[in-house]
C-alpha atoms as a PDB file:
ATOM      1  CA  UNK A   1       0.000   0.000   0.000  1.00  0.00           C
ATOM      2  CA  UNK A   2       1.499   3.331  -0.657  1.00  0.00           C
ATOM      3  CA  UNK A   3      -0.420   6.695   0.599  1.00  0.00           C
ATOM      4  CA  UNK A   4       0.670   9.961  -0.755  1.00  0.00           C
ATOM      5  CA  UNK A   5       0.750  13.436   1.413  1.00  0.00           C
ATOM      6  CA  UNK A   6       0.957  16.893  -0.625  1.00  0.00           C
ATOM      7  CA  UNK A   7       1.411  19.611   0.825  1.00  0.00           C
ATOM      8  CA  UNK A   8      -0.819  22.414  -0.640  1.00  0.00           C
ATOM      9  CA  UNK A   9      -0.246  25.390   1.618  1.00  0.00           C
ATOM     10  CA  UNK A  10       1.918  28.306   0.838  1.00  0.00           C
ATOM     11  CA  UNK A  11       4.013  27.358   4.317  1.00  0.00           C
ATOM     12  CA  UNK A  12       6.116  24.494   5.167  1.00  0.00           C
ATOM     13  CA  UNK A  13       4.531  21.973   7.213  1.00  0.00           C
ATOM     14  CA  UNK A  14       6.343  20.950  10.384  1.00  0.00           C
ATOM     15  CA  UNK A  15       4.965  17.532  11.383  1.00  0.00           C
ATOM     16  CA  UNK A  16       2.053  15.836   9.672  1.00  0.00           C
ATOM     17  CA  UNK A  17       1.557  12.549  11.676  1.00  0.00           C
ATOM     18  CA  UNK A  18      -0.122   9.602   9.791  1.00  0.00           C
ATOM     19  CA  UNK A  19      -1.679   7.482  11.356  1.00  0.00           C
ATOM     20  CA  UNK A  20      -3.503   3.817  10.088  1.00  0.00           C
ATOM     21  CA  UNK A  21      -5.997   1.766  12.268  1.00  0.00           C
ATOM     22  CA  UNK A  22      -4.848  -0.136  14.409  1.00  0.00           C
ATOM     23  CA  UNK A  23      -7.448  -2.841  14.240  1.00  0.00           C
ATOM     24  CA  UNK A  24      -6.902  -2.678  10.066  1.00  0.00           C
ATOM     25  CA  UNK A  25      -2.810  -3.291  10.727  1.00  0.00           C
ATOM     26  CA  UNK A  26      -3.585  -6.210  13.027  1.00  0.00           C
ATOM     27  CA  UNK A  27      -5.261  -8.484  10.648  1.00  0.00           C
ATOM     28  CA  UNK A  28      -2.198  -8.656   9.094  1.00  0.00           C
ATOM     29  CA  UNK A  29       1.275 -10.309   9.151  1.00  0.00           C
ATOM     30  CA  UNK A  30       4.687  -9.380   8.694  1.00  0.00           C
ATOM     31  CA  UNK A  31       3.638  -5.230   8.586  1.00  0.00           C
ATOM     32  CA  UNK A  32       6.577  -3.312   7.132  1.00  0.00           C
ATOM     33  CA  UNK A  33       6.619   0.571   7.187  1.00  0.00           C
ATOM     34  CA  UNK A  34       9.025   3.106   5.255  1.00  0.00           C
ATOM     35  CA  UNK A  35       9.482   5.365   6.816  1.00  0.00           C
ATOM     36  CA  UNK A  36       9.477   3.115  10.388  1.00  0.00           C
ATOM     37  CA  UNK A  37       7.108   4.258  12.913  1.00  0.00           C
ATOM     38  CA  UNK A  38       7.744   5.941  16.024  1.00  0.00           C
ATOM     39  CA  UNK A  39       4.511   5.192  17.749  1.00  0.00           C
ATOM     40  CA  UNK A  40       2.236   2.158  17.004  1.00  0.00           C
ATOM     41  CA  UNK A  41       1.134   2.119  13.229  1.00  0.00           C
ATOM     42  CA  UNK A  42       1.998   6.169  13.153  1.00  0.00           C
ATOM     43  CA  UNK A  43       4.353   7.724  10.431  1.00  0.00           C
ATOM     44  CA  UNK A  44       5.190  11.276  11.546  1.00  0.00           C
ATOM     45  CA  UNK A  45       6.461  13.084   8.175  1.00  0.00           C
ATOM     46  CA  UNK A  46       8.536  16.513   8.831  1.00  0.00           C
ATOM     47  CA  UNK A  47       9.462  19.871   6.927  1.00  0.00           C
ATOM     48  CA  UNK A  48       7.247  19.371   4.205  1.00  0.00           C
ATOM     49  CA  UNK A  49       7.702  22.055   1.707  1.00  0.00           C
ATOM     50  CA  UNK A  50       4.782  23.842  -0.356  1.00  0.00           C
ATOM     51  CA  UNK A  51       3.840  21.496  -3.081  1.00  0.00           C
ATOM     52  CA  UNK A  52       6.009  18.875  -2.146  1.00  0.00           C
ATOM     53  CA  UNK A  53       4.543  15.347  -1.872  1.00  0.00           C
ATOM     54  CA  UNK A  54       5.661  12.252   0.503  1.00  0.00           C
ATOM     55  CA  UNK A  55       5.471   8.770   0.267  1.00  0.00           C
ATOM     56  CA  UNK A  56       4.220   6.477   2.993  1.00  0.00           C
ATOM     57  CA  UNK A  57       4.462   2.668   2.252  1.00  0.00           C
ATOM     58  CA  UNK A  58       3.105  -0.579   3.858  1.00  0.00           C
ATOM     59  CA  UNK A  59       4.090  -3.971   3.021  1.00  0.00           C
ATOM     60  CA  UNK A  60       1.312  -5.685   4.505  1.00  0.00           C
ATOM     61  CA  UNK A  61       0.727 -10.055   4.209  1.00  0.00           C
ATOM     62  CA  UNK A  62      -2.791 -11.455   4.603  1.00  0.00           C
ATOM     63  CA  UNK A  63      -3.122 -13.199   7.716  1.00  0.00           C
ATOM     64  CA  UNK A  64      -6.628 -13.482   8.203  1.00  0.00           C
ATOM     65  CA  UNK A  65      -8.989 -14.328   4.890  1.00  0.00           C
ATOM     66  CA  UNK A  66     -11.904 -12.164   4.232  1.00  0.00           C
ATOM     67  CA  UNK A  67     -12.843  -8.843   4.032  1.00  0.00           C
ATOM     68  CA  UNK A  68     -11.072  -5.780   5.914  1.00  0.00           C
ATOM     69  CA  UNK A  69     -11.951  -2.182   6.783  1.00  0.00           C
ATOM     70  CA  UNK A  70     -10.190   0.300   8.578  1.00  0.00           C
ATOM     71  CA  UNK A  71      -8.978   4.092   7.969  1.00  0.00           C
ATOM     72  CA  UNK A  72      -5.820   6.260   7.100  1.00  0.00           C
ATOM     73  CA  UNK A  73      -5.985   9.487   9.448  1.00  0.00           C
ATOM     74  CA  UNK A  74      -3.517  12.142   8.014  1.00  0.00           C
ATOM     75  CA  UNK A  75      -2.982  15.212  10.809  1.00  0.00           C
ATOM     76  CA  UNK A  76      -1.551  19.028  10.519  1.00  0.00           C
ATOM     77  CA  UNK A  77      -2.244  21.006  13.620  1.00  0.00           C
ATOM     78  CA  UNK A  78      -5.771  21.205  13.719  1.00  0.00           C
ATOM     79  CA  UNK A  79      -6.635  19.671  10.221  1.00  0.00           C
ATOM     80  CA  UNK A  80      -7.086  16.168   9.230  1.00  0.00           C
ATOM     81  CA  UNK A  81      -8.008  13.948   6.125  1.00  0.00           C
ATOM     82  CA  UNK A  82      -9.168  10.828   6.552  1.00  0.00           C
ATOM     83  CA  UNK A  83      -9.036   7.823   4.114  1.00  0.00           C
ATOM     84  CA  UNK A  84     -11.642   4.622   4.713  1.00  0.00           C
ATOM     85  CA  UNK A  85     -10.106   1.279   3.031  1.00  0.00           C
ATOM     86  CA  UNK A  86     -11.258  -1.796   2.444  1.00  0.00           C
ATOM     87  CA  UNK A  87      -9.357  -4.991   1.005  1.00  0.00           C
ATOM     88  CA  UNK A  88     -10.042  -8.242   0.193  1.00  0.00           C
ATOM     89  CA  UNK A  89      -7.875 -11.059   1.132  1.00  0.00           C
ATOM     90  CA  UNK A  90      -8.319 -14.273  -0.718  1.00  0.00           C
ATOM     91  CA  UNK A  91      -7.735 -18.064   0.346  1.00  0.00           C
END
């Protein structure tokens, strides 16, 4: 899975802290983030210049079969986006 962040302001964006379900992450094995976490399933992505975009990716193995919801939360001070997902893992 790979999420892009752009930032669209006019000012550099100090910290922008993103931030997948936890629940989503645990039906899953072998969970591989770049860039690593600091906290539990939370990417914090810093000095983002106006216009530029990051890259956060998961490497994520199905563990349990079925279907599987969860959400992406991307945070800037006081403003948020947030992603819903839902995959499918086959047999």
């Amino acid at each position: 899975m790979r999420v892009s962040i752009r930032n669209l302001s006019p000012v550099v964006a100090d910290t922008v802290k993103v931030a997948f379900d936890t629940a989503y992450i645990g039906r899953f094995s072998s969970v591989r983030f770049d860039p690593a976490t600091k906290t539990a399933y939370t990417v914090d992505l810093t000095d983002i210049q106006p216009s530029e975009s990051r890259l956060v990716s998961v490497e994520l193995w199905g563990q349990d079969y079925g279907n599987h919801r969860g959400t992406i939360v991307a945070r800037h001070g006081s403003d948020s986006a947030i992603v819903h997902l839902r995959t499918l893992v086959f047999p």
